[in-house]
Protein backbone atom coordinates (compact mmCIF):
# COMPACT_ATOMS: atom_id res chain seq x y z
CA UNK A 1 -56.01 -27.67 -97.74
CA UNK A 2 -53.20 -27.13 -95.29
CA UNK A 3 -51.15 -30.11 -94.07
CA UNK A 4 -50.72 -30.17 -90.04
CA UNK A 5 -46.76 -30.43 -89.66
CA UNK A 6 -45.62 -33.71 -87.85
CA UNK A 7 -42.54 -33.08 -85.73
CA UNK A 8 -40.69 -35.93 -86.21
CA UNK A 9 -38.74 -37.40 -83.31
CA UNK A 10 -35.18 -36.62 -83.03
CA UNK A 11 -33.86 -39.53 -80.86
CA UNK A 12 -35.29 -42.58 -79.24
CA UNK A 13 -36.07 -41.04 -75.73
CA UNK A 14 -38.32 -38.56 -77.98
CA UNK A 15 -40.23 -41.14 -79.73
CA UNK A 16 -40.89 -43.06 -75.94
CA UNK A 17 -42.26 -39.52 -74.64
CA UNK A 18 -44.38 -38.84 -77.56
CA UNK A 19 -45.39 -42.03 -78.10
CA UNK A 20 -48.51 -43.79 -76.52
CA UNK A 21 -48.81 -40.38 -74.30
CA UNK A 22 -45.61 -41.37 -72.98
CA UNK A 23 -45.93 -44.61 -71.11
CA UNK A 24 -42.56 -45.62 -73.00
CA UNK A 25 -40.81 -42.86 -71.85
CA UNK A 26 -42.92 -43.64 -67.85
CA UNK A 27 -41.51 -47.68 -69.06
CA UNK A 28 -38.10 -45.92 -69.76
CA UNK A 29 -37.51 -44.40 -66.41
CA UNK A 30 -38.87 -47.32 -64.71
CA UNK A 31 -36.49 -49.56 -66.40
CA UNK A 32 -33.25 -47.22 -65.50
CA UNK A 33 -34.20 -46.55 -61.70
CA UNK A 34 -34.20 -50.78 -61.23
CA UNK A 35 -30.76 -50.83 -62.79
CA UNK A 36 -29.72 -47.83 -60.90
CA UNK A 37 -28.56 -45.98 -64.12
CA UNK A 38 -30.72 -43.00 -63.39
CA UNK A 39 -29.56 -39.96 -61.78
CA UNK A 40 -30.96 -37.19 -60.01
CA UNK A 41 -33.66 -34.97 -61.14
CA UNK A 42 -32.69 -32.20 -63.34
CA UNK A 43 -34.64 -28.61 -61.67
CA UNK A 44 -33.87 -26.03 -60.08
CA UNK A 45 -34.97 -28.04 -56.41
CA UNK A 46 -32.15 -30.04 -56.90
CA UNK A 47 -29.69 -27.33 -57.29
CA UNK A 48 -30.89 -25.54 -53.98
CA UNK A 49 -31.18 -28.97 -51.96
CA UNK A 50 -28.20 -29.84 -49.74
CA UNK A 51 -27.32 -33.59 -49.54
CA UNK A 52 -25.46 -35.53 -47.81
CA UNK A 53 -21.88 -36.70 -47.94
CA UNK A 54 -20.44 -39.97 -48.05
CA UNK A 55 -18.46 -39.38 -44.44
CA UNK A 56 -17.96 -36.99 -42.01
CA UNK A 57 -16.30 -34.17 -43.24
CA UNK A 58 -13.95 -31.38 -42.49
CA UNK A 59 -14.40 -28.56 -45.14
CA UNK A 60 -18.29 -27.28 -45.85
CA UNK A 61 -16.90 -24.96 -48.71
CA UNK A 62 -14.16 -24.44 -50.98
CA UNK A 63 -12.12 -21.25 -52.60
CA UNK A 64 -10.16 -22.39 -55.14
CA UNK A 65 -7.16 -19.48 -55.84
CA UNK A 66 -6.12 -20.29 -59.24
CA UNK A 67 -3.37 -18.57 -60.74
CA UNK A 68 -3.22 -19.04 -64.32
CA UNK A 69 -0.03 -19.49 -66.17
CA UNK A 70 1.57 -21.27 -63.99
CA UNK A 71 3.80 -19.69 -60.83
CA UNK A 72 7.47 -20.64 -60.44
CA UNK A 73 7.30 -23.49 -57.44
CA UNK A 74 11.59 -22.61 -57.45
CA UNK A 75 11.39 -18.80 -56.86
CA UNK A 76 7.92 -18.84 -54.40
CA UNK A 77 7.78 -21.96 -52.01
CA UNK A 78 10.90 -24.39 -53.17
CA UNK A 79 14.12 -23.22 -53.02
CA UNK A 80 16.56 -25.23 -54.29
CA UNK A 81 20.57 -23.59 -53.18
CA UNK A 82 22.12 -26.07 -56.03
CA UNK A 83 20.53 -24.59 -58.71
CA UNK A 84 22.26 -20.95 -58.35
CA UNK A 85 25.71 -22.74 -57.74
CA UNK A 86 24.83 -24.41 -61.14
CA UNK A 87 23.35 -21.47 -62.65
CA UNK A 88 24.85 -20.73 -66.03
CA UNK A 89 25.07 -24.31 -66.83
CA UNK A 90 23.37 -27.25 -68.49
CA UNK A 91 21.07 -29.85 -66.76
CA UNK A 92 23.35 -32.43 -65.22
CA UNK A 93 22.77 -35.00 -68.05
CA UNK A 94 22.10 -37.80 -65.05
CA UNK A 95 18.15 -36.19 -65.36
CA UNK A 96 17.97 -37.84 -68.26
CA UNK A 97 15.72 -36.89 -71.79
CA UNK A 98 13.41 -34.10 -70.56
CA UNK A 99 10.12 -32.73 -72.29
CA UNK A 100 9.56 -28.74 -71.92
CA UNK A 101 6.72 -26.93 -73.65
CA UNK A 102 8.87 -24.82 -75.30
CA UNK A 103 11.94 -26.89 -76.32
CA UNK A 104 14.48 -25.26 -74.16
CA UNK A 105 15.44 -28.20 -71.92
CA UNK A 106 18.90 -28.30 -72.45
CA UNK A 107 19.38 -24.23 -71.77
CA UNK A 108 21.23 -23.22 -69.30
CA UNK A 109 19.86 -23.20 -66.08
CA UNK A 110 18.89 -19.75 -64.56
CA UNK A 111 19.57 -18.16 -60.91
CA UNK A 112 16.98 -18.01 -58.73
CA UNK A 113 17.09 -14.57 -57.67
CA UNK A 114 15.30 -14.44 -54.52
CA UNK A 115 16.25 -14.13 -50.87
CA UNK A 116 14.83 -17.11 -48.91
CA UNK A 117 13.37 -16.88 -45.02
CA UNK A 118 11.65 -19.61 -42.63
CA UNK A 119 8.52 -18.37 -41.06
CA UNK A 120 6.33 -19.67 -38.32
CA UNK A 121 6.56 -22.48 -35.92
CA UNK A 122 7.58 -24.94 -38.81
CA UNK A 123 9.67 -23.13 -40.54
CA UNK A 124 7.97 -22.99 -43.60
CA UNK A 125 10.60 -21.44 -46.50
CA UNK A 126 8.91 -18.62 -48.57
CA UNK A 127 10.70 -16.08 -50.40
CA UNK A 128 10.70 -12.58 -50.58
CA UNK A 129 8.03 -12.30 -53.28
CA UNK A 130 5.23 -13.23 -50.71
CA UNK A 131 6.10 -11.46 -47.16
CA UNK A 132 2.37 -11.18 -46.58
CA UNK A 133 1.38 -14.73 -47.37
CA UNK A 134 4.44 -15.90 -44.98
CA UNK A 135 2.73 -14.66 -42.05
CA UNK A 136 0.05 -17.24 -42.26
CA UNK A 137 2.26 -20.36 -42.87
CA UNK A 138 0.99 -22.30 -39.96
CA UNK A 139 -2.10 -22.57 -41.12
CA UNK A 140 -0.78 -23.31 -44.80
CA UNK A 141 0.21 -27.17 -45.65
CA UNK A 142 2.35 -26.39 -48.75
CA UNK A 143 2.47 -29.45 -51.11
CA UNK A 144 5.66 -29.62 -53.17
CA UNK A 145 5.37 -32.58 -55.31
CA UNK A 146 2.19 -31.99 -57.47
CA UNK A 147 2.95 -33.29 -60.72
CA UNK A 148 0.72 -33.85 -64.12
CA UNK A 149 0.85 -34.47 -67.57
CA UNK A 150 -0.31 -31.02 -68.79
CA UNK A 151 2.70 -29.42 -70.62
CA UNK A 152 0.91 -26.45 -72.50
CA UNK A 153 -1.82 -23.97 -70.78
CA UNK A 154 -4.81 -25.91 -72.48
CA UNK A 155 -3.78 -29.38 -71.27
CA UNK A 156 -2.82 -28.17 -67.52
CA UNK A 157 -5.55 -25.49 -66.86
CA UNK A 158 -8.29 -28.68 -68.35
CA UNK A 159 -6.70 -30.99 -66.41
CA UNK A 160 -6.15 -28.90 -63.30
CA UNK A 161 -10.25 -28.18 -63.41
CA UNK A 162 -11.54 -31.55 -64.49
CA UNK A 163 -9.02 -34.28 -64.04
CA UNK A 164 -8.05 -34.24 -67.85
CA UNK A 165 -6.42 -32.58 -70.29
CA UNK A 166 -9.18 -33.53 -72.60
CA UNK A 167 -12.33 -30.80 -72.77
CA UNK A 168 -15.96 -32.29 -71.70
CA UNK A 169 -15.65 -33.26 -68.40
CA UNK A 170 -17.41 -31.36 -65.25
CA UNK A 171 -15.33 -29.30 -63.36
CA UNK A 172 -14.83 -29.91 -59.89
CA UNK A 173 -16.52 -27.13 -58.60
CA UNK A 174 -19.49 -29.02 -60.78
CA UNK A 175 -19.08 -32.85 -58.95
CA UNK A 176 -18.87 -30.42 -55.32
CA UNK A 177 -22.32 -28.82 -56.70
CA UNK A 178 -23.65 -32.11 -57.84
CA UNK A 179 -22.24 -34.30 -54.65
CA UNK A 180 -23.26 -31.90 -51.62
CA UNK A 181 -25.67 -28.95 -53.25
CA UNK A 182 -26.04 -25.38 -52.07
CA UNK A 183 -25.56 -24.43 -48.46
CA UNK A 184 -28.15 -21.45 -49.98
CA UNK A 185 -31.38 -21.55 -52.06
CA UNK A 186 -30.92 -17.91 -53.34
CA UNK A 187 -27.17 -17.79 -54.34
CA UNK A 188 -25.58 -19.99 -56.65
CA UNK A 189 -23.59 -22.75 -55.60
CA UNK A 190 -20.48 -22.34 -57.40
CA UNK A 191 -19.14 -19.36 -58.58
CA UNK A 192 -16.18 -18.43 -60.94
CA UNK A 193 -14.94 -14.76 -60.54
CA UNK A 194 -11.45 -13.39 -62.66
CA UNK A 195 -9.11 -10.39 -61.82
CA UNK A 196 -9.55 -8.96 -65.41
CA UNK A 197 -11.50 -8.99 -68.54
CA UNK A 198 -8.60 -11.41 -70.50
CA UNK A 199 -10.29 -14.79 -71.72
CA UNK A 200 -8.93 -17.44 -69.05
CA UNK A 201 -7.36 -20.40 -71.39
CA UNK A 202 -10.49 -22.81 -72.28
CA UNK A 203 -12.83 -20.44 -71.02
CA UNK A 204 -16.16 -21.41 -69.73
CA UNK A 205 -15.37 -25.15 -69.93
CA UNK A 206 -12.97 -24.43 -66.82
CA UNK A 207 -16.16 -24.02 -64.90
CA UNK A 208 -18.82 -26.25 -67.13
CA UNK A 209 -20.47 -29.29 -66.50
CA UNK A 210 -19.43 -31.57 -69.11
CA UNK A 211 -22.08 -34.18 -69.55
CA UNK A 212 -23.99 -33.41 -66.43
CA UNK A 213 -26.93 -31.43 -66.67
CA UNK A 214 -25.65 -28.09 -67.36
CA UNK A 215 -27.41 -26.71 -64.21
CA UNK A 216 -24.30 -28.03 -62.41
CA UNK A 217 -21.92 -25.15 -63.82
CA UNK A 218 -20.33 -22.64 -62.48
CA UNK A 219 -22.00 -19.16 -62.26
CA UNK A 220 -19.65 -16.05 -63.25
CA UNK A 221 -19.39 -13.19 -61.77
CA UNK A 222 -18.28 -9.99 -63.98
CA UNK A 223 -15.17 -8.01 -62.75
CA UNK A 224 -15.06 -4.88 -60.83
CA UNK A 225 -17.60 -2.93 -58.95
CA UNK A 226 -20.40 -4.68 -60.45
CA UNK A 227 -20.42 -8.65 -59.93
CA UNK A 228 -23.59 -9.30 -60.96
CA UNK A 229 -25.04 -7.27 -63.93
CA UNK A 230 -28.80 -6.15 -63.83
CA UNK A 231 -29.39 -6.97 -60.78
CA UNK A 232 -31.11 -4.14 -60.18
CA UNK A 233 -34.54 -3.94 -61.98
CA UNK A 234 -35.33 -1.22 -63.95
CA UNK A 235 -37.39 1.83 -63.24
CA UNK A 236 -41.30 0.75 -62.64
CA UNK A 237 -40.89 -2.71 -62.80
CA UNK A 238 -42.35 -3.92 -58.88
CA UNK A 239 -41.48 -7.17 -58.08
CA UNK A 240 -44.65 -8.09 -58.92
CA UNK A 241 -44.46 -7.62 -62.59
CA UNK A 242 -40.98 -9.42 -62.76
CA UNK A 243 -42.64 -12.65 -60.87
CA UNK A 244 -44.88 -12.54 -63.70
CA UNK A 245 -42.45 -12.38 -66.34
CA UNK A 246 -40.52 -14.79 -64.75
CA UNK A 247 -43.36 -17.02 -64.59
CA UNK A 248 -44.62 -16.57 -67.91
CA UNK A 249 -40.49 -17.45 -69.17
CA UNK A 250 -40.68 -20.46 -67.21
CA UNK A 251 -44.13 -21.85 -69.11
CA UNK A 252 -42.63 -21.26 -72.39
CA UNK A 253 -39.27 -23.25 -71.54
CA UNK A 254 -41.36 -25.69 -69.69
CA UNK A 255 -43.23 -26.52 -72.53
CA UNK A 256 -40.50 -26.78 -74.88
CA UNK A 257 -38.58 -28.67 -72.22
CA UNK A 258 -40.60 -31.63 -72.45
CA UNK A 259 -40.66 -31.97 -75.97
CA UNK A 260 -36.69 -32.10 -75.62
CA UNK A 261 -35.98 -33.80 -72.25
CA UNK A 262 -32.46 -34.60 -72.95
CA UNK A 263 -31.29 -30.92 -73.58
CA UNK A 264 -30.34 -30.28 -69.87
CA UNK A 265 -29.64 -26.61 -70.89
CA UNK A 266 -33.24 -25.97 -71.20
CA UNK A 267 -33.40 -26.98 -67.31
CA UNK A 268 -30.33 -24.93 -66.38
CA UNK A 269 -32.36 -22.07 -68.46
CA UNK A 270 -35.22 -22.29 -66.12
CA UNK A 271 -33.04 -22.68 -63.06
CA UNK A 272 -30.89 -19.40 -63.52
CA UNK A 273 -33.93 -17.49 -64.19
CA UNK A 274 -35.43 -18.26 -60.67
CA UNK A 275 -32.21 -18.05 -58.87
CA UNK A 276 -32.15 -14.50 -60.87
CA UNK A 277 -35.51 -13.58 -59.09
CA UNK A 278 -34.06 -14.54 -55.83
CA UNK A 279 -30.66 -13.39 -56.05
CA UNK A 280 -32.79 -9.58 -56.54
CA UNK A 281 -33.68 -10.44 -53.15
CA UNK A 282 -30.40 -11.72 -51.54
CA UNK A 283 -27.31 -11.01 -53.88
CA UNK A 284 -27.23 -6.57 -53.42
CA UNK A 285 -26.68 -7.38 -49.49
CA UNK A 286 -24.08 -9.94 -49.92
CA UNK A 287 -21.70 -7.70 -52.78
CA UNK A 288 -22.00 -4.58 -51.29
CA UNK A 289 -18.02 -4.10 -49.61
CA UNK A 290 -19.69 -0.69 -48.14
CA UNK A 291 -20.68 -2.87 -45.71
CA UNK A 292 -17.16 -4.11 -44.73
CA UNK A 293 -15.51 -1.94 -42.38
CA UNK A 294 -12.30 0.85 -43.47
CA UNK A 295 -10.12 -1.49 -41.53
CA UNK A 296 -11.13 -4.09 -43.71
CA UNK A 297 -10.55 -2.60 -46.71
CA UNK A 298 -7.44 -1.85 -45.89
CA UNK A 299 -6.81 -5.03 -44.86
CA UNK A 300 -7.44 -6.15 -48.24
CA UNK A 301 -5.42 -3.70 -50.16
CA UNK A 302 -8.77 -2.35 -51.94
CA UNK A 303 -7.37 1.19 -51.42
CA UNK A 304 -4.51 0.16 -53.27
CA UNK A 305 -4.23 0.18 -57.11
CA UNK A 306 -2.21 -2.73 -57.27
CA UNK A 307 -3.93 -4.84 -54.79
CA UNK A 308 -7.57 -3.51 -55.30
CA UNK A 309 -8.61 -5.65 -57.93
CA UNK A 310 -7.69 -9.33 -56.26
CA UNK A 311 -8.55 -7.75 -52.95
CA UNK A 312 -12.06 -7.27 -54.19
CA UNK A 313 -12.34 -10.78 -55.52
CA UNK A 314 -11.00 -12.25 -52.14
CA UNK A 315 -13.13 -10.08 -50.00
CA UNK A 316 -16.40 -11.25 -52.03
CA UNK A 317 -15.17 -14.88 -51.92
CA UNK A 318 -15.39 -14.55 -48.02
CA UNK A 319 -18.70 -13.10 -48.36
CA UNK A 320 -20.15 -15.58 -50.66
CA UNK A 321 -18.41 -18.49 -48.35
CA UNK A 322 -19.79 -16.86 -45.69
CA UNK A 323 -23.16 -16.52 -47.48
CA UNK A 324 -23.64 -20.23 -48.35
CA UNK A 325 -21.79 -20.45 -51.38
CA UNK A 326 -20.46 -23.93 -51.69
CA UNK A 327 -17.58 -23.62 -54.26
CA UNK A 328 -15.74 -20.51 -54.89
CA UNK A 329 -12.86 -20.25 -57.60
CA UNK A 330 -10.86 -16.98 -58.34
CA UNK A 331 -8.47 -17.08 -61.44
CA UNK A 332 -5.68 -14.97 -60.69
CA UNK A 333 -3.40 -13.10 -63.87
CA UNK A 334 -6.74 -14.43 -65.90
CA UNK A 335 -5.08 -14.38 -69.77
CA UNK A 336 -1.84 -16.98 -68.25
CA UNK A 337 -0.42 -13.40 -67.07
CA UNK A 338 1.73 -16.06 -64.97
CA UNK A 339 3.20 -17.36 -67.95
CA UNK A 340 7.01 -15.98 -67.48
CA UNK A 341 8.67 -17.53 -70.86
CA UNK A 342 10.68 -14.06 -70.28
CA UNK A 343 11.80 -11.60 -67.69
CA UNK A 344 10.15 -13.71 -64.87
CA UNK A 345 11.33 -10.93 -62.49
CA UNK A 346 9.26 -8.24 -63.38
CA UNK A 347 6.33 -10.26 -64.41
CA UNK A 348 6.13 -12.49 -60.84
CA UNK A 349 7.20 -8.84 -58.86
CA UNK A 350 4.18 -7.42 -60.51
CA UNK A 351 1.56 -10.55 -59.85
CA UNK A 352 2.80 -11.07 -56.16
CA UNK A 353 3.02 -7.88 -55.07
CA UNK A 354 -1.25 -8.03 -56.63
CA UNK A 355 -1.78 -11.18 -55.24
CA UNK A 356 0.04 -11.38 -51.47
CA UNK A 357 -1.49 -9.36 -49.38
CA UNK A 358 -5.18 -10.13 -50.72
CA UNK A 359 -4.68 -14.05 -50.53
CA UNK A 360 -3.28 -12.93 -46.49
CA UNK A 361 -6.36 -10.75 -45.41
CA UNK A 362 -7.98 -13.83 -46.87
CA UNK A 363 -6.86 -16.92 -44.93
CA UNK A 364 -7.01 -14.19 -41.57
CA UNK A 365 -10.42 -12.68 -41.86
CA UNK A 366 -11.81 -15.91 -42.60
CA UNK A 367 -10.11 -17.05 -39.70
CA UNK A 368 -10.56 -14.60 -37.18
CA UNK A 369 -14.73 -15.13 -37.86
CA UNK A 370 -14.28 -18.67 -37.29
CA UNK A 371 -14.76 -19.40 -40.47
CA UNK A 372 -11.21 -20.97 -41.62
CA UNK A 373 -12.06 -24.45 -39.56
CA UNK A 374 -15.04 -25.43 -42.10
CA UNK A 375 -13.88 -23.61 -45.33
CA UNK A 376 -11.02 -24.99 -47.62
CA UNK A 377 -8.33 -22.70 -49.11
CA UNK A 378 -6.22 -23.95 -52.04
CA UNK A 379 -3.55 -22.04 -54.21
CA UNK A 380 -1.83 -23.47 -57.06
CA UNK A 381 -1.87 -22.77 -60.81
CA UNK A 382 -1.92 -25.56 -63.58
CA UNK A 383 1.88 -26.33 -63.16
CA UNK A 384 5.21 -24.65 -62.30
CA UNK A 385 8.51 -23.85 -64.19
CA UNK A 386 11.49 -24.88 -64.86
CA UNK A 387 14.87 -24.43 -63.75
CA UNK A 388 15.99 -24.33 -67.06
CA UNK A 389 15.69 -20.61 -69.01
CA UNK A 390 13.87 -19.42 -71.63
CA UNK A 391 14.98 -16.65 -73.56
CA UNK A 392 18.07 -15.55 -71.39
CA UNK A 393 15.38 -14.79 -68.33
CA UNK A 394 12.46 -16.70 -67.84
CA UNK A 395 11.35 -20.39 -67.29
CA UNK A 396 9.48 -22.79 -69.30
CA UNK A 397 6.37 -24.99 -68.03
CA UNK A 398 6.95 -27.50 -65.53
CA UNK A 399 4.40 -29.75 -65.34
CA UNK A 400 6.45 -32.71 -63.79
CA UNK A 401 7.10 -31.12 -60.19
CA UNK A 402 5.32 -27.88 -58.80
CA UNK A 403 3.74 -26.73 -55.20
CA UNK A 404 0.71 -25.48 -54.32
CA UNK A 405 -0.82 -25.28 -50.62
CA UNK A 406 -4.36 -25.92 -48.66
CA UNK A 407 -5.15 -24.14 -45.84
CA UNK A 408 -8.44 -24.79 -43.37
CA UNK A 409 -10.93 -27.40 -43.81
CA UNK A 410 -9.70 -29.71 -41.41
CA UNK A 411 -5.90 -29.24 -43.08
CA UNK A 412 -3.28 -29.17 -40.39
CA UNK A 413 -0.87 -26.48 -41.26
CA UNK A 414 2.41 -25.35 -40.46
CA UNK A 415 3.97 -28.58 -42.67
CA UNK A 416 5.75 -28.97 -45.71
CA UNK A 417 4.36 -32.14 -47.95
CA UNK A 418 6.98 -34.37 -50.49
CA UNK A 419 9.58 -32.90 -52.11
CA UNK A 420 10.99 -32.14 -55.62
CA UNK A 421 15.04 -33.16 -56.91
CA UNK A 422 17.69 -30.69 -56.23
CA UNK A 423 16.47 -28.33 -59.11
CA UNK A 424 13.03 -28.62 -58.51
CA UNK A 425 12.50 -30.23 -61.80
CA UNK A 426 10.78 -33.88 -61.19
CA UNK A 427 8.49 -34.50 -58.12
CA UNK A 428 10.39 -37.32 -56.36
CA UNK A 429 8.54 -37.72 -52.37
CA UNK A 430 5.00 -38.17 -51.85
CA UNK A 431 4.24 -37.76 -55.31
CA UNK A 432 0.53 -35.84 -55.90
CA UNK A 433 -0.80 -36.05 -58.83
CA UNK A 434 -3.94 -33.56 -59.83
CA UNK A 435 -5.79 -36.46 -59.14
CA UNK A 436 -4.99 -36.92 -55.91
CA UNK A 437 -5.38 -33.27 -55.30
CA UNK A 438 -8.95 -33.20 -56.46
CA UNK A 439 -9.38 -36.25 -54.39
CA UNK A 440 -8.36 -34.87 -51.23
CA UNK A 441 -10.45 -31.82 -51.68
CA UNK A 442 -13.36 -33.83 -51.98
CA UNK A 443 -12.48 -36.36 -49.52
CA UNK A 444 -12.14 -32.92 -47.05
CA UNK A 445 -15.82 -32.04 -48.21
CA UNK A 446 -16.83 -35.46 -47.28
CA UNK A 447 -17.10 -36.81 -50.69
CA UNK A 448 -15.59 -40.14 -51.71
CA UNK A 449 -14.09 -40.04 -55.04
CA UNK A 450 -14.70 -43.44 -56.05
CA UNK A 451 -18.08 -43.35 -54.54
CA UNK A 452 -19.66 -40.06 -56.23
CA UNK A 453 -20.78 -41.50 -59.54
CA UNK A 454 -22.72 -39.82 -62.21
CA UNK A 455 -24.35 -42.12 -65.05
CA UNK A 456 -23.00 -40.93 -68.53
CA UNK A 457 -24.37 -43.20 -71.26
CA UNK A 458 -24.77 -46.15 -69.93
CA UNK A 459 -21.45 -45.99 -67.54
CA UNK A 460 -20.21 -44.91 -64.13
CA UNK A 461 -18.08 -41.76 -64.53
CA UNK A 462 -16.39 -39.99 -61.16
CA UNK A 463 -14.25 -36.93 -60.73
CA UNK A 464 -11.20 -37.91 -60.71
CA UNK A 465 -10.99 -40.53 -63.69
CA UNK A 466 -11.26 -43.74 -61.40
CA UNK A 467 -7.80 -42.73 -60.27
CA UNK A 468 -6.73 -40.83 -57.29
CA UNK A 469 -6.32 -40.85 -53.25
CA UNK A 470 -6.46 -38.49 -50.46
CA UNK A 471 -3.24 -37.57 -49.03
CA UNK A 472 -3.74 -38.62 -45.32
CA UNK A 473 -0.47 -36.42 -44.69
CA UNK A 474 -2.82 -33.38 -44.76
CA UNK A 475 -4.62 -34.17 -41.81
């Protein structure tokens, strides 16, 4: 005679469910609300509900430019006249010890090779490599004194994305997600989108949730003409049919959702499914450039082979913004193509000359739609280099003083924030850590820091590492 199988509980929260038809798990939840350990409901209604923020804010969505490998601060946004009059040499020994990736911190220190201009009503410095970017300075705060403690691509991209240079934390496209919700039921709420097929250093956890139910990650979008794949059902299958499917998908993970409530991927499962269904609905209208005008296009660069591919991205990022989309990030030279250990003037001629005039059309269209006021523009890549060389003509990471910039969401342009040494080496004036950069982004989006708190095993974790504070200078 055949045994029935017993499944046997795999953790305590399994044995409450299962147990006395599940008043100890009903006890369980009961017990956690009082002590204000639970946290929100894991479905798909949570990702599509909008909440509120802590305070009024400035920014209702984010595009986060990220360009991987880390641009030189010294030859885009920082010039620094002492280092080609010491060019040739070693670094002044009064810098002290110094820590590069690459152990080349006592090479000589290499030219800058670029020819340097003020632009706007500030008089923003940009060099040559960006002539299309320097047209929009006074609407660009450029921050000069970021700083961090990520010396290799790993460390800086992790830390850059999640506040640490240690993997398993949510992104902060995630804590956005989690904190404020979608803008839009039928589009996701955070979406990751890459100039080429390259793996981006740490992949997927760049965009993850960490220990927050997974339904919080970022959604990516595939490269080139077609964003999302199969979006588009196939021959003979009405929408009709598909609901069914769907439907009958959702029972089956339902079911074995319950049996394993603390696998949040099961959730997440069920979630992209029906934001599959409705994205049928919604998506094809919102990725179709034919739309945009020729003038746009052009605007763009997408009739340009070495523009078309970023100008794509950036011209569905102002869709998607302009669609809802809470939390947009574009990685740039995906593969650290920014990483210029050698012959840093071809490789940063070759990535500006992709990325300018994209990143322009950008800030401009979304500007001249009214959009700029209410969406939040930031460029930066996990650190910058050094002025020291690598290899006869390149630079080494430089975590310990880079730039990046913000532009909209409340950010008052046209100004130049802290300040690096003479060589550009060490952030030295209004120090911002990544911390403090992640804090001010949320703190634009209305979202204290300190306050937004997720429940991870029995403790209070937040973004930014109970550390960080929003630059005040910005606004």
């Amino acid at each position: 005679m055949n045994q029935p199988i017993i499944e046997i509980p795999a953790s305590r929260r399994q044995f409450l469910t299962r147990s006395g038809a599940g008043f100890g798990a009903v006890a369980l939840a009961s017990m956690l609300a009082q002590e204000g350990i639970g946290n929100p409901a894991t479905s798909s209604d949570l990702e599509s509900s909008e909440r509120r923020p802590h305070f009024q804010a400035t920014a209702k969505r984010v595009i986060f430019l990220f360009m991987e490998g880390g641009p030189s601060h010294i030859d885009l946004f920082d010039p620094k006249p002492l280092l080609n009059e010491l060019a040739g040499q070693q670094l002044p020994e009064s810098f002290g010890e110094v820590i590069t990736a690459m152990g080349e911190s006592r090479s000589p220190l290499l030219q800058c090779k670029r020819t340097w201009q003020q632009h706007g009503q500030a008089g923003t410095w940009v060099s040559d490599w960006l002539p299309h970017i320097a047209t929009c300075v006074d609407d660009i705060a450029v921050l000069k004194s970021c700083w961090g403690e990520g010396i290799n691509h790993s460390a800086g991209v992790c830390l850059m994305n999640t506040c640490s240079i240690l993997g398993g934390r949510p992104s902060l496209g995630s804590w956005v997600n989690y904190g404020l919700g979608s803008e839009n039921a039928d589009l996701p709420a955070f979406v990751v989108m890459q100039d080429n097929r390259s793996s981006v250093v740490n992949g997927p956890r760049n965009w993850g949730a960490g220990f927050m139910p997974a339904l919080y990650q970022g959604t990516r979008f595939s490269e080139g003409s077609q964003p999302v794949p199969n979006l588009t059902s196939p021959e003979g299958v009405t929408p009709q049919r598909q609901l069914g499917k769907l439907d009958y998908l959702n029972q089956l993970n339902s079911e074995f959702a319950k049996l394993h409530p603390e696998q949040s991927e099961l959730e997440a499962r069920i979630a992209s499914y029906e934001m599959g269904f409705r994205m049928q609905a919604a998506a094809p209208g919102v990725i179709d450039l034919g739309q945009e005008t020729a003038a746009t296009h052009e605007m763009y660069g997408l009739n340009s082979k070495d523009t078309a591919d970023f100008g794509r991205l950036c011209l569905l990022a102002r869709r998607l913004s302009e669609s809802g989309v809470r939390f947009v990030q574009l990685y740039h030279g995906a593969g650290s193509k920014w990483d210029a250990h050698s012959n840093i003037e071809s490789n940063h001629t070759r990535l500006c000359r992709q990325m300018d005039q994209p990143v322009a059309a950008l800030l401009k269209d979304l500007k001249q739609r009214g959009l700029l006021k209410d969406t939040l523009v930031v460029w930066g890549g996990e650190f910058g280099r050094t002025p020291m060389s690598e290899q006869g003509n390149g630079r080494d990471h430089n975590p310990t003083g880079f730039a990046m910039w913000m532009a909209g969401g409340g950010v008052r342009g046209g100004q130049t924030i802290g300040a690096t040494d003479e060589l550009g080496l060490h952030a030295i004036e209004d120090r911002l850590h990544v911390h403090d950069i992640h804090a001010s982004i949320l703190h634009l989006m209305g979202l204290s820091n300190l306050e937004l708190t997720y429940i991870h095993k029995g403790r209070p974790e937040r973004p930014t590492v109970n550390e960080g504070e929003f630059c005040e200078k910005l606004v």
